[in-house]
C-alpha atoms as a PDB file:
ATOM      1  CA  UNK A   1     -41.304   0.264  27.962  1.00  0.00           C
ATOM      2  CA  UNK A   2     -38.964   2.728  28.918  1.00  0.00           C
ATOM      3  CA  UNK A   3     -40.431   6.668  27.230  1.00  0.00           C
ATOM      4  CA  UNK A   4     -37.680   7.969  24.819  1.00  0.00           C
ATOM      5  CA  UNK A   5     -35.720  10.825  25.802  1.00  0.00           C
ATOM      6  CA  UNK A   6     -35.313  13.870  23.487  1.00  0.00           C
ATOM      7  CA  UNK A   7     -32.535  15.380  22.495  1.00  0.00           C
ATOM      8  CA  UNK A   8     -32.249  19.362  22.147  1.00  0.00           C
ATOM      9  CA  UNK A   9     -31.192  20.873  19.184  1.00  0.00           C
ATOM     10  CA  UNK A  10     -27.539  21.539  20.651  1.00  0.00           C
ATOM     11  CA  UNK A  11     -27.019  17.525  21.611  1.00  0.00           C
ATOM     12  CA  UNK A  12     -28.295  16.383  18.131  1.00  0.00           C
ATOM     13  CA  UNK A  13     -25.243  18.539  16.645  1.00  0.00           C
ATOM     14  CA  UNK A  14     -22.597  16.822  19.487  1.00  0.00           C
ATOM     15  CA  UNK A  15     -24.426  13.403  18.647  1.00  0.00           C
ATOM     16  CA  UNK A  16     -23.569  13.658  14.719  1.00  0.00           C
ATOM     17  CA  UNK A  17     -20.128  15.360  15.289  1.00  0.00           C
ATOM     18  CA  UNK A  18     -19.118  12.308  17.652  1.00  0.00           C
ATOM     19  CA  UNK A  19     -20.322  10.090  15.204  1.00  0.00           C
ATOM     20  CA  UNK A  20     -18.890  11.825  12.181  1.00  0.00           C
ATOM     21  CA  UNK A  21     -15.269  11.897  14.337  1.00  0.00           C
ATOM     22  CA  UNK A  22     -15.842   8.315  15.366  1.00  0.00           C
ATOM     23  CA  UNK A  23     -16.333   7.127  12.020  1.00  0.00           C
ATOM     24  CA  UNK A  24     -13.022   9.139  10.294  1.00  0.00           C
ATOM     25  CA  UNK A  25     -10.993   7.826  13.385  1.00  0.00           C
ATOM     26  CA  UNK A  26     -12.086   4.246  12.358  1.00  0.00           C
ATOM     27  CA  UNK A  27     -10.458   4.194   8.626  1.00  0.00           C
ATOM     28  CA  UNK A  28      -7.820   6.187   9.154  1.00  0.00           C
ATOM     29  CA  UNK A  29      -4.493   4.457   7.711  1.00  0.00           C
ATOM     30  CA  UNK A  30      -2.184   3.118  10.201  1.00  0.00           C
ATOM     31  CA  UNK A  31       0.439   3.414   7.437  1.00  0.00           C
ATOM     32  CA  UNK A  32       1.312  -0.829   9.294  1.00  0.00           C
ATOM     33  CA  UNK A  33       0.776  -2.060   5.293  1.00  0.00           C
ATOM     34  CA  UNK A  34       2.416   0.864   3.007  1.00  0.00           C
ATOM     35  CA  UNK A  35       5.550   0.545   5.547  1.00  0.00           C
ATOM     36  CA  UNK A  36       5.929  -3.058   5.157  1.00  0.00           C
ATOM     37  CA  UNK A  37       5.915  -3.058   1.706  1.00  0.00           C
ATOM     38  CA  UNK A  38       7.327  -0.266   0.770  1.00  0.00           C
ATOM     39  CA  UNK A  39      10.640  -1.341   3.095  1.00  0.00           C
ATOM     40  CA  UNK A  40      10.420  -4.934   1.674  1.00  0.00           C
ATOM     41  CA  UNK A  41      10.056  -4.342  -2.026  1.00  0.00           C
ATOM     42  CA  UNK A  42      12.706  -1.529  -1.884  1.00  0.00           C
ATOM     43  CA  UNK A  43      15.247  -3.841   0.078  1.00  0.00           C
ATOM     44  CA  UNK A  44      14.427  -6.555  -2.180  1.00  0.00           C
ATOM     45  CA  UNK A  45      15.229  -4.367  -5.126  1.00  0.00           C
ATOM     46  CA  UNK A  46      18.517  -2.889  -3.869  1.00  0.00           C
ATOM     47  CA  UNK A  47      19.406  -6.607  -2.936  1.00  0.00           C
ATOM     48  CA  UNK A  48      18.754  -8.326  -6.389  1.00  0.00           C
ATOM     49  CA  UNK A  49      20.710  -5.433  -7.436  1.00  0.00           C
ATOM     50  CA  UNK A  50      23.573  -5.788  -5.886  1.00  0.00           C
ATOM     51  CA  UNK A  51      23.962  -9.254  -5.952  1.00  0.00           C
ATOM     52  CA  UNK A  52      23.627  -8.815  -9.420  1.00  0.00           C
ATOM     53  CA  UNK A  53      26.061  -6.113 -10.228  1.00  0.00           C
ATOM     54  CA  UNK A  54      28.329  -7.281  -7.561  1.00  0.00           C
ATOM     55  CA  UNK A  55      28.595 -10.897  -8.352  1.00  0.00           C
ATOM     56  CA  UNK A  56      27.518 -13.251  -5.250  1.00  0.00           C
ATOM     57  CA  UNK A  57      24.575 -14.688  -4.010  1.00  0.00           C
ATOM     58  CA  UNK A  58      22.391 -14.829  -0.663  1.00  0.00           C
ATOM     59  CA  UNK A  59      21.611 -18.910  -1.549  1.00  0.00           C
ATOM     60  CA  UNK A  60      17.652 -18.318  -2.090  1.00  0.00           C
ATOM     61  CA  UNK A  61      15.188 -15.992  -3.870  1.00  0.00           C
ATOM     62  CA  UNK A  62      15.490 -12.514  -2.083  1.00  0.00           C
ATOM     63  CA  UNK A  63      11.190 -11.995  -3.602  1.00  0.00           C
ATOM     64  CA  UNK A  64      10.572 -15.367  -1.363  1.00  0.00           C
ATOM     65  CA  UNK A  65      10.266 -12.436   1.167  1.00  0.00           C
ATOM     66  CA  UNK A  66       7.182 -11.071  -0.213  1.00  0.00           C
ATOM     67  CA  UNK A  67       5.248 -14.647   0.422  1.00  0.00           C
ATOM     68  CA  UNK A  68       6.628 -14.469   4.321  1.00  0.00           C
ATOM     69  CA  UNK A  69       5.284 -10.880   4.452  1.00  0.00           C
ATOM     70  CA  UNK A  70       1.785 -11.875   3.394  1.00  0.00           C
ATOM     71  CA  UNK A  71       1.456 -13.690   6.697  1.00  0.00           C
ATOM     72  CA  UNK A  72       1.676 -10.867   9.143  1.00  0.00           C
ATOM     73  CA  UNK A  73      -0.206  -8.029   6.589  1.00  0.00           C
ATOM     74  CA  UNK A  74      -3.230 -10.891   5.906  1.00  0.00           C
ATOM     75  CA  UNK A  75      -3.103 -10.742  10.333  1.00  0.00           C
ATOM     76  CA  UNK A  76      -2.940  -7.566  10.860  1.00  0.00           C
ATOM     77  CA  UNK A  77      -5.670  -6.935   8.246  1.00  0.00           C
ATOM     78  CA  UNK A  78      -8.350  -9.144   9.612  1.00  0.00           C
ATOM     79  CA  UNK A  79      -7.577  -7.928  13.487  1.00  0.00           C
ATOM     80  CA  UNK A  80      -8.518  -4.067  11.907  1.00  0.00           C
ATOM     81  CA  UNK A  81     -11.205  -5.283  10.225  1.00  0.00           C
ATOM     82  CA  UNK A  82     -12.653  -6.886  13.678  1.00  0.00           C
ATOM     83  CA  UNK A  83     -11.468  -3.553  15.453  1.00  0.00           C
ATOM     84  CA  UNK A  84     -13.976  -1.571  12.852  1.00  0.00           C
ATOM     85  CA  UNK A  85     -16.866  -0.756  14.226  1.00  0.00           C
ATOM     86  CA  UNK A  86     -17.444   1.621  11.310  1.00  0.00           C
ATOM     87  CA  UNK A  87     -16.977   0.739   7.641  1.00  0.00           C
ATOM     88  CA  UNK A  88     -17.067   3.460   5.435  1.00  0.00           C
ATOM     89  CA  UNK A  89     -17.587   3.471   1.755  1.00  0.00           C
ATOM     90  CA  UNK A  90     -14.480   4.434   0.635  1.00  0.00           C
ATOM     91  CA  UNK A  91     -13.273   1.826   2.770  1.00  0.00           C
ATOM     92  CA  UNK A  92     -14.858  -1.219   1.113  1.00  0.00           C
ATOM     93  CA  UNK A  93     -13.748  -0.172  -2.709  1.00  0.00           C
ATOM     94  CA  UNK A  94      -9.876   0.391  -1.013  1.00  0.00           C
ATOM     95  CA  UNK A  95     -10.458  -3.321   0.116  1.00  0.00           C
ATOM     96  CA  UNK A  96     -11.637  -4.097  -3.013  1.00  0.00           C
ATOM     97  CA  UNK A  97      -8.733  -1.702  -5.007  1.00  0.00           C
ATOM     98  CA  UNK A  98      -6.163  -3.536  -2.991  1.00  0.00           C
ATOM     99  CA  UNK A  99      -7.386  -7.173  -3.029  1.00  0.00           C
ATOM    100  CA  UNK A 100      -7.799  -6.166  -7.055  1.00  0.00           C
ATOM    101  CA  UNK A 101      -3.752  -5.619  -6.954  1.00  0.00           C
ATOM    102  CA  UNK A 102      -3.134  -8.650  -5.052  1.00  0.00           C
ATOM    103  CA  UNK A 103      -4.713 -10.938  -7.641  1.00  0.00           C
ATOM    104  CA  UNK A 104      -2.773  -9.390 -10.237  1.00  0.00           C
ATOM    105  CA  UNK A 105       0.625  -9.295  -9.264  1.00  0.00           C
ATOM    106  CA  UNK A 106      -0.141 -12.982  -8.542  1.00  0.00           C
ATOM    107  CA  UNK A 107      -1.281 -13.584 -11.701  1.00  0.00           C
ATOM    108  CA  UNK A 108       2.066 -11.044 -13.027  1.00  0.00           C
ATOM    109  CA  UNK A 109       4.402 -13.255 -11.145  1.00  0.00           C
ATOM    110  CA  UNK A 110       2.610 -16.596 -12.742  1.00  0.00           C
ATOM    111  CA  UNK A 111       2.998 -14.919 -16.382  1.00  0.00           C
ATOM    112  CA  UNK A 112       6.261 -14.079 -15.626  1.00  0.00           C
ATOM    113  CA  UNK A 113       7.333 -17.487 -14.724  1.00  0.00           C
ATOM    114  CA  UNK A 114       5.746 -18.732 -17.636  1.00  0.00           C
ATOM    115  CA  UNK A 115       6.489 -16.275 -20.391  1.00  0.00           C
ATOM    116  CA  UNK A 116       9.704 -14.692 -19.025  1.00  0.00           C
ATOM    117  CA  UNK A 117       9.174 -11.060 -20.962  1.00  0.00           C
ATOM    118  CA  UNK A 118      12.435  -8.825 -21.418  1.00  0.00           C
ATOM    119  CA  UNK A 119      11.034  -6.100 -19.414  1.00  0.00           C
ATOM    120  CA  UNK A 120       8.877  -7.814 -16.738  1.00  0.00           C
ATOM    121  CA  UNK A 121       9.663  -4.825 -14.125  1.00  0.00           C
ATOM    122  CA  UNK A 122       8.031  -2.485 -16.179  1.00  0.00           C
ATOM    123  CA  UNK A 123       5.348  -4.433 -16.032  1.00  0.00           C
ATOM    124  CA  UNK A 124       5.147  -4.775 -12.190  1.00  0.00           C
ATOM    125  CA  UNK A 125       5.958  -0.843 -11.545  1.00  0.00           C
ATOM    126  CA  UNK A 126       3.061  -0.281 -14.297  1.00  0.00           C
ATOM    127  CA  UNK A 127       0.478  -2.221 -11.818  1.00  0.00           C
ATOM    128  CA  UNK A 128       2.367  -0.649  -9.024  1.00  0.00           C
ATOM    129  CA  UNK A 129       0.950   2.547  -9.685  1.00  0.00           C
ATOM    130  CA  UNK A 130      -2.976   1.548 -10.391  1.00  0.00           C
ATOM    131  CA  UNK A 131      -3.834   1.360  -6.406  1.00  0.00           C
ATOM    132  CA  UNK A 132      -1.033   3.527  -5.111  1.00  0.00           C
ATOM    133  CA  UNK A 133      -2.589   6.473  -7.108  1.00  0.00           C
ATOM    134  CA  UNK A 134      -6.538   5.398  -6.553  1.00  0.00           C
ATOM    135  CA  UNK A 135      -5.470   5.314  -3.509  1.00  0.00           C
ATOM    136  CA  UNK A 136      -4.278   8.424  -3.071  1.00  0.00           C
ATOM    137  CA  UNK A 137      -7.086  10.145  -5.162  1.00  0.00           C
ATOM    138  CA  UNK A 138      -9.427   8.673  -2.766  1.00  0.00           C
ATOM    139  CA  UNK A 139      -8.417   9.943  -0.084  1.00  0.00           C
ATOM    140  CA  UNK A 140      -7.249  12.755  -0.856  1.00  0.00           C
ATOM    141  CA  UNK A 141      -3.782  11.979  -0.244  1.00  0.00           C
ATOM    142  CA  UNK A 142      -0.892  13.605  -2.335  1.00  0.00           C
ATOM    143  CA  UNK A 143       1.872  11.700  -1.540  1.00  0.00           C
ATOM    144  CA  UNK A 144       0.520   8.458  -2.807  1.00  0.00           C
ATOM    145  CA  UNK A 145      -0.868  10.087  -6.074  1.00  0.00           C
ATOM    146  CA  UNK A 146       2.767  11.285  -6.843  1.00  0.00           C
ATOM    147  CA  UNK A 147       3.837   7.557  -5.952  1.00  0.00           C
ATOM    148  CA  UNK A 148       1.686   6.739  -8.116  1.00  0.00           C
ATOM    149  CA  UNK A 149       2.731   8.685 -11.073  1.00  0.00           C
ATOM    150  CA  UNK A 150       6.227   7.797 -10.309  1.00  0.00           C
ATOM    151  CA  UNK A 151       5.844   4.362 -10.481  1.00  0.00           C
ATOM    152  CA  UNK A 152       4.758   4.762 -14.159  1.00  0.00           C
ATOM    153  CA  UNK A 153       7.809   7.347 -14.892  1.00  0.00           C
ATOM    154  CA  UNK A 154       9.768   4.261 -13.537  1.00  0.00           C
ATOM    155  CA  UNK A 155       7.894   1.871 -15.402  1.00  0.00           C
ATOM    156  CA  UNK A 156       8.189   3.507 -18.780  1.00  0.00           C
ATOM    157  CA  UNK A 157      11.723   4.704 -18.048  1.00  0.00           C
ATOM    158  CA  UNK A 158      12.499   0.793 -17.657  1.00  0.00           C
ATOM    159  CA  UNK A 159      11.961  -0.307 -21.265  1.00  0.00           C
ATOM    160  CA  UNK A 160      14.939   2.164 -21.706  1.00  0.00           C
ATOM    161  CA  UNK A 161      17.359   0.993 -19.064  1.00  0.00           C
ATOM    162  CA  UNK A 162      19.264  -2.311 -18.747  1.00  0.00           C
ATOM    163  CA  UNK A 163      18.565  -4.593 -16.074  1.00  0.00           C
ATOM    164  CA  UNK A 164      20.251  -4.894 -13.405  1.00  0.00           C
ATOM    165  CA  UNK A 165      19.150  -1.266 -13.807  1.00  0.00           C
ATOM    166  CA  UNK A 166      15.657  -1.458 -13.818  1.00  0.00           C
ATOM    167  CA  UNK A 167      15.810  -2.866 -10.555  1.00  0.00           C
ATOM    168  CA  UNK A 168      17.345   0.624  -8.998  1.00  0.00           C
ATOM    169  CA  UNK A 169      13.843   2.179 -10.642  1.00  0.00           C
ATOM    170  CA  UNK A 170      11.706  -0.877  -8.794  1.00  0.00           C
ATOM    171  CA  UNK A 171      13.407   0.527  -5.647  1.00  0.00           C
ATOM    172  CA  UNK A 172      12.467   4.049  -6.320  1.00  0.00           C
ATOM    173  CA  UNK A 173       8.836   2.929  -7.569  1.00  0.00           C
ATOM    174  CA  UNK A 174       8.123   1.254  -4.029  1.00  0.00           C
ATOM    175  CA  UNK A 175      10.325   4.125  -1.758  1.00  0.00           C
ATOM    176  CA  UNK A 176       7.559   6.703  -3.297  1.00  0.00           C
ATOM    177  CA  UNK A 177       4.489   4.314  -3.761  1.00  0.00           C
ATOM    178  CA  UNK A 178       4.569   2.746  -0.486  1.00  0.00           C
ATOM    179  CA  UNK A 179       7.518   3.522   1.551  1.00  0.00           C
ATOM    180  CA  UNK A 180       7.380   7.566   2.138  1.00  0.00           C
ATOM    181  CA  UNK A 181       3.738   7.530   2.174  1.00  0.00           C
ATOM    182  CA  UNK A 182       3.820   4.535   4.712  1.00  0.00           C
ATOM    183  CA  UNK A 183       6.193   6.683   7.227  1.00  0.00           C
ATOM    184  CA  UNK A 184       3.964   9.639   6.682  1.00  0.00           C
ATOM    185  CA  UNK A 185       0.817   8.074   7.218  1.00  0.00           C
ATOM    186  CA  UNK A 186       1.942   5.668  10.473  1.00  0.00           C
ATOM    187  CA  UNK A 187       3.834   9.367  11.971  1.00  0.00           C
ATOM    188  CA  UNK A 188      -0.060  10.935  11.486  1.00  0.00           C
ATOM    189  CA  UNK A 189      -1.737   7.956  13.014  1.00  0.00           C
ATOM    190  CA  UNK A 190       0.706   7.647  15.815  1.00  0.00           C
ATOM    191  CA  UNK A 191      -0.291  11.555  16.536  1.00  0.00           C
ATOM    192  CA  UNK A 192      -3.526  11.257  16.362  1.00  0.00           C
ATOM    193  CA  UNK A 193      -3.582   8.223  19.115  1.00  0.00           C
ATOM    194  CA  UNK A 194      -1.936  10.250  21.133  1.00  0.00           C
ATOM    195  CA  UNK A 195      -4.405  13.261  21.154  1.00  0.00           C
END
């Protein structure tokens, strides 16, 4: 059995510094999942509103999108998850924060296909905000905590606006929640790649 080697005092500190660096490197946010969202809700909102206030139509659903996008995120999610060789705890509540949202916009799109409420966009910006701004508070990141927040300005500013209105807010809830943030966050992580 091969004798243990011991490490000086200086080489304990480089040890725990790697693996302090190795394990912030591993949860850092690509920004893949706030882009693609934030680009497809916001171009689904300006799209429903302008066929809308301009009279004509695509010939399907323009929110159909959001089911195709599932596909690649649920991908690209599981290959970053096998790429982790570090999970940190802050990184297991943001799967479950997020997986949290999923289940209830589901559920938010199944009430309002069932229910059909006057101001179902408030509604959706509302739960919008709830992981955008944990989120954000979690890690410490400002421009998803203002996201957050605006989502709920939009949302409450919605039960005061006419639709096809409210849809002009939806696009400014996602451009701020997941859109700016996304472009901010992949610009870091591209940097840091590179260094």
């Amino acid at each position: 059995m091969p004798e243990e080697k011991q490490l000086t005092e200086k080489e304990s500190l480089e040890l725990i510094a790697s693996m302090i660096s190795k394990a912030k490197n591993s949860y850092i946010e690509s920004g893949v999942g706030p882009l693609c969202w934030g680009i497809l809700i916001t171009l689904c909102s300006l799209l429903s509103f302008a066929q809308v206030t301009l009279k004509f139509s695509i010939g399907f659903d323009v929110w159909l999108l959001a089911l195709f996008a599932l596909i690649p995120q649920i991908i690209y999610a599981l290959r970053s998850k096998k790429e982790r060789k570090f999970t940190a705890h802050e990184e297991a509540i943001m799967d479950y924060v997020w997986s949290t949202f999923a289940i209830c916009m589901l559920l938010l799109s199944f009430y309002n296909a069932v229910a059909t409420p006057s101001h179902a966009t408030a509604l959706y910006m509302m739960v919008y905000g709830i992981p955008t701004f944990i989120t954000g508070g979690i890690r410490k990141f400002r421009p998803m905590i203002v996201g957050g927040i605006i989502c709920w300005i939009c949302s409450l500013t919605s039960l005061y606006t006419s639709f096809p209105n409210t849809l002009l807010l939806m696009a400014i809830s996602s451009g701020s929640a997941w859109l700016i943030p996304g472009i901010i966050l992949r610009r870091r992580y591209l940097k840091l790649k590179h260094v």
